[in-house]
Protein backbone atom coordinates (compact mmCIF):
# COMPACT_ATOMS: atom_id res chain seq x y z
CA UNK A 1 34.25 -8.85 27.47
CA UNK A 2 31.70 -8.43 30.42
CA UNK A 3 31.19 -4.34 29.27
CA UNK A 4 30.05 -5.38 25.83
CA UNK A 5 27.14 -7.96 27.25
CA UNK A 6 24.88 -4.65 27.33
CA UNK A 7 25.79 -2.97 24.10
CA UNK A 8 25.05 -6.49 22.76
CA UNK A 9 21.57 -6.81 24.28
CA UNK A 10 20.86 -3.11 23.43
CA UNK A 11 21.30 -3.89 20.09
CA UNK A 12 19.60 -7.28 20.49
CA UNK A 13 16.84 -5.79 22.45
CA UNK A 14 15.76 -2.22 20.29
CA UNK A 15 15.66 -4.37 16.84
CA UNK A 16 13.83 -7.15 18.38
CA UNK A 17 11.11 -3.95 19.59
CA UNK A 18 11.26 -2.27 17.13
CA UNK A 19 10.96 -5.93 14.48
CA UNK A 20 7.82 -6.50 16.79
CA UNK A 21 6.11 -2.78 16.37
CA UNK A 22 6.60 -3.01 13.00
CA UNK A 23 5.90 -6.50 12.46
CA UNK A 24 2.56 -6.24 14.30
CA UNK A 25 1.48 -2.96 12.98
CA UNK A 26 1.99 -3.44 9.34
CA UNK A 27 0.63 -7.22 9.04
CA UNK A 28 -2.32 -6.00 10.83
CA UNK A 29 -2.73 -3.15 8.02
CA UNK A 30 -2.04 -6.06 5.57
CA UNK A 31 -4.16 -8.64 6.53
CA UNK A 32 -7.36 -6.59 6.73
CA UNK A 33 -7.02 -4.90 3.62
CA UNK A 34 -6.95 -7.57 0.87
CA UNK A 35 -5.77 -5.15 -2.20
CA UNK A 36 -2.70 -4.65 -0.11
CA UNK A 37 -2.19 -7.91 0.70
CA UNK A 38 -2.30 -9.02 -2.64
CA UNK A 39 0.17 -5.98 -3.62
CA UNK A 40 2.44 -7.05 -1.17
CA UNK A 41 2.64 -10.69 -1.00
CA UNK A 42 5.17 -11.28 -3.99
CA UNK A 43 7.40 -8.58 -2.64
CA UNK A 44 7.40 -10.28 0.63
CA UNK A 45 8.28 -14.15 -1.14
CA UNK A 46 11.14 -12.36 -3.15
CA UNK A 47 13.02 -10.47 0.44
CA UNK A 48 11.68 -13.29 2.45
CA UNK A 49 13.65 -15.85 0.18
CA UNK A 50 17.05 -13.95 1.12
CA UNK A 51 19.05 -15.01 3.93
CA UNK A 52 19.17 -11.85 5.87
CA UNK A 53 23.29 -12.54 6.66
CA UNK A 54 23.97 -11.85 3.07
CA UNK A 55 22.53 -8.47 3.57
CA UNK A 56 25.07 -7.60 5.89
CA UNK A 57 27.59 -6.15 4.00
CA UNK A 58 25.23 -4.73 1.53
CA UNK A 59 23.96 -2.44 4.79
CA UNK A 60 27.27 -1.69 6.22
CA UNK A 61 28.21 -0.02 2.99
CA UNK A 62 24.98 1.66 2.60
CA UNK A 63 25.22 2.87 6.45
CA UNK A 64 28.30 2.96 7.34
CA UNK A 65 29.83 -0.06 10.63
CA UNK A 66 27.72 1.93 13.32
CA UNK A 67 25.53 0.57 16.35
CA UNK A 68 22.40 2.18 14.51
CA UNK A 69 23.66 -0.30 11.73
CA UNK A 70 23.63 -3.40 13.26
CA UNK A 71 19.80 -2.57 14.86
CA UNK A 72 18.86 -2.23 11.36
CA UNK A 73 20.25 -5.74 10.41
CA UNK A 74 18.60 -6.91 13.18
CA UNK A 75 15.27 -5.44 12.11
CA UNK A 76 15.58 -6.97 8.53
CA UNK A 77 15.76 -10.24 9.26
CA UNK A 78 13.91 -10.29 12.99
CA UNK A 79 10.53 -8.75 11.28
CA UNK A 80 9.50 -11.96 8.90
CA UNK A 81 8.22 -13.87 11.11
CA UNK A 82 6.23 -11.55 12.87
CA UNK A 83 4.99 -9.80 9.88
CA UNK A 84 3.76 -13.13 8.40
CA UNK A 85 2.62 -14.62 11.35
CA UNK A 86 0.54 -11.25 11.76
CA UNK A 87 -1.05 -11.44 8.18
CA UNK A 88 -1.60 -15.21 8.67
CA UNK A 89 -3.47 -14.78 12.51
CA UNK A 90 -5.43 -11.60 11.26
CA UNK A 91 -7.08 -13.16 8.39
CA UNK A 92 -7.60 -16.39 10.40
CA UNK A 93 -9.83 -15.05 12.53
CA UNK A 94 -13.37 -16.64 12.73
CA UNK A 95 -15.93 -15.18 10.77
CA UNK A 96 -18.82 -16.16 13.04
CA UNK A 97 -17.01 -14.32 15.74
CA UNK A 98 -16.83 -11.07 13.29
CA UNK A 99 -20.34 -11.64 12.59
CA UNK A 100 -21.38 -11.78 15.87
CA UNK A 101 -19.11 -8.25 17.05
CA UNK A 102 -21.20 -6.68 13.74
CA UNK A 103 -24.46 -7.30 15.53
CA UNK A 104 -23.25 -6.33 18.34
CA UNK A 105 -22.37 -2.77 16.46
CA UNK A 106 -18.73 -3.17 17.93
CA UNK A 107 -16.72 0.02 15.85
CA UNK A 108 -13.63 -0.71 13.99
CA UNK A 109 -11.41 0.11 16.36
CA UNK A 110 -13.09 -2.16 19.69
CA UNK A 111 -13.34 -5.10 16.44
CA UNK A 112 -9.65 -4.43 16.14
CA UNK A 113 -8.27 -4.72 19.94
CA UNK A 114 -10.81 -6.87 21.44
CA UNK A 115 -11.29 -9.17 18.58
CA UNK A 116 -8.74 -9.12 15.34
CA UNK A 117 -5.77 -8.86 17.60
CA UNK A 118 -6.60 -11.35 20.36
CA UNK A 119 -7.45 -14.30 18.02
CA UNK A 120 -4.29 -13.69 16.24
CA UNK A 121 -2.10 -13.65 19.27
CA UNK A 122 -1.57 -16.75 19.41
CA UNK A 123 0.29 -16.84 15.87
CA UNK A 124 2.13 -13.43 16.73
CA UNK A 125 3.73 -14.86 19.70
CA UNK A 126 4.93 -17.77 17.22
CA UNK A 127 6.19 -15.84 14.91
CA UNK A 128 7.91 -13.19 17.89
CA UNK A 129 9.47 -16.79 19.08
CA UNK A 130 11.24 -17.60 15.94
CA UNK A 131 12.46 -13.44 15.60
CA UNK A 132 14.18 -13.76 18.85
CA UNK A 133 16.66 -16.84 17.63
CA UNK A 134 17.00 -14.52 13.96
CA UNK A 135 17.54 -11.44 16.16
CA UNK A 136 20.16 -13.11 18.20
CA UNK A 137 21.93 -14.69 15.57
CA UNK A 138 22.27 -11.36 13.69
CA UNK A 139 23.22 -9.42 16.65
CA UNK A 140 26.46 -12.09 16.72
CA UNK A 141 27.55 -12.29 12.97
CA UNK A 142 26.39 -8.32 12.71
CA UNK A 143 29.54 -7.62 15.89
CA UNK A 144 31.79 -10.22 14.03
CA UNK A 145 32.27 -8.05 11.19
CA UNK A 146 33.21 -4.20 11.01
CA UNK A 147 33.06 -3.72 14.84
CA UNK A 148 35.16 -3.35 17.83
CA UNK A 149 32.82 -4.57 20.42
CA UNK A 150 30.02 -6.98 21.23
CA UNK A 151 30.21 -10.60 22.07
CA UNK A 152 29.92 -11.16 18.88
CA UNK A 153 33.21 -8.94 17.87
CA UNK A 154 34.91 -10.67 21.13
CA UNK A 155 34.22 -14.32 20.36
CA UNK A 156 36.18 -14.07 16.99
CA UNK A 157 38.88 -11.83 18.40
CA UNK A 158 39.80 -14.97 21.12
CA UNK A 159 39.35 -17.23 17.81
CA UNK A 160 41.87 -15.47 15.67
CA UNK A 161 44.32 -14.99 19.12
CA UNK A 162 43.70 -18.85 19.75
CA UNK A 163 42.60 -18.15 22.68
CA UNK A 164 40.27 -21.28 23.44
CA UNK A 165 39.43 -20.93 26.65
CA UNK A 166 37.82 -17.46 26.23
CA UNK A 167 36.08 -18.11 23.15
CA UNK A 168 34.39 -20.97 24.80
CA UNK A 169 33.71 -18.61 27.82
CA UNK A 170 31.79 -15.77 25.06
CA UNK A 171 30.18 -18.81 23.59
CA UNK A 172 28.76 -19.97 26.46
CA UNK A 173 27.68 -16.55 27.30
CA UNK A 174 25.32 -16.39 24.33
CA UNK A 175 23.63 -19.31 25.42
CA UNK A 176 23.20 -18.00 28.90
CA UNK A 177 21.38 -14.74 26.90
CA UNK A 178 19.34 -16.93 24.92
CA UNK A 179 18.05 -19.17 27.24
CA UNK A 180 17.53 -15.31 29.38
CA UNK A 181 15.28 -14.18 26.49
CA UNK A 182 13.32 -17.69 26.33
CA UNK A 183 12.72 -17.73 30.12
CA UNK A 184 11.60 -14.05 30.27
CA UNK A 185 9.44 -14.44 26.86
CA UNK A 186 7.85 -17.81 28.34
CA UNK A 187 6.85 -15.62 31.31
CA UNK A 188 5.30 -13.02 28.95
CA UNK A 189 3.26 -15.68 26.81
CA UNK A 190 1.87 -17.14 29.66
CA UNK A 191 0.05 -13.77 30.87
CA UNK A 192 -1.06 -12.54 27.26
CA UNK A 193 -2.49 -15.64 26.53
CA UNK A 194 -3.67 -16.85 29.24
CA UNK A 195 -6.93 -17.75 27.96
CA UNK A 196 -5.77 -19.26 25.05
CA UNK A 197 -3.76 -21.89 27.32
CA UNK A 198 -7.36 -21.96 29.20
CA UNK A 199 -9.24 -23.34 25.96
CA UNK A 200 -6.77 -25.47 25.21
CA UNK A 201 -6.58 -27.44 28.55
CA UNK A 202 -10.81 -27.48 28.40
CA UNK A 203 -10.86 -29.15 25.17
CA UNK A 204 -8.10 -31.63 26.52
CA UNK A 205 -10.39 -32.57 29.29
């Protein structure tokens, strides 16, 4: 079971990128341009309302049981709350502060990175948060189905074998991962926003 720990977190690991790329990116694009956003925002309600496992086996037959697959599963339910959160943080962001990077003459692009994006951080790393428990519960019921590895694929082979002891063992194992990812994303939220933390503790005192 030990050689399918990094399949597994290959999986886990390129659709949780690849959720937050796309996540960022396109609820950036959204939540500047209003015409898109109000385009868009029904279509989101109706795929956001689906539970992404019932998806599952509508992508396996469309793609076949592959490892590509399973990243793609991954991606469709991982990317909600990033996308949202995105939209939400980029039109939140303070108009007197816009105002003020006008005057300044800022260009679209320095508005973008040193304003947009940092006021909205805050909500993107909320939303990345809740796409790493959705990425890791895909990853698991994407492996228990139509696959011959991952911890996901082992856990319910030990359950079908009664074997109890192992299937604790890969259960317990997924917790160890995902309190891995929380540990290692605490440490990255910390550094990027650092300031935010800063203003926070300054209006406390």
């Amino acid at each position: 079971m030990m050689t399918d720990v990094i399949p597994s977190l290959t999986r886990l690991g390129v659709g949780l990128l690849l959720s937050i790329a796309l996540g960022i990116a396109a609820g950036t694009l959204i939540g500047l341009v209003r015409p898109l956003r109000e385009l868009t925002e029904p279509i989101f309600e109706f795929f956001r309302a689906i539970p992404p496992p019932v998806m599952i086996p509508v992508i396996t037959v469309i793609l076949g049981a592959t490892g590509f697959t399973k990243v793609v599963i991954i991606v469709l339910g991982a990317i909600w709350p990033i996308l949202l959160n995105t939209i939400d943080g980029v039109r939140a962001t303070d108009s007197v502060m816009k105002e003020t990077a006008r005057s300044f003459r800022l260009t679209r692009s320095q508005r973008l990175w040193d304003l947009v994006l940092p006021a909205a951080m805050p909500r993107i790393m909320a939303g990345i948060r809740q796409a790493m428990s959705i990425a890791l519960i895909l990853m698991v019921i994407s492996e228990m189905s139509n696959s011959s590895s991952g911890l996901g694929y082992w856990v319910t082979y030990f359950q079908r074998n009664y074997l109890i002891a192992e299937m604790w063992s890969g259960i317990v194992l997924l917790g160890l991962v995902g309190v891995l990812l929380a540990v290692i994303f605490g440490i990255v939220e910390r550094r990027m926003l650092r300031w935010y933390h800063g203003v926070k503790e300054t209006e406390r005192g």
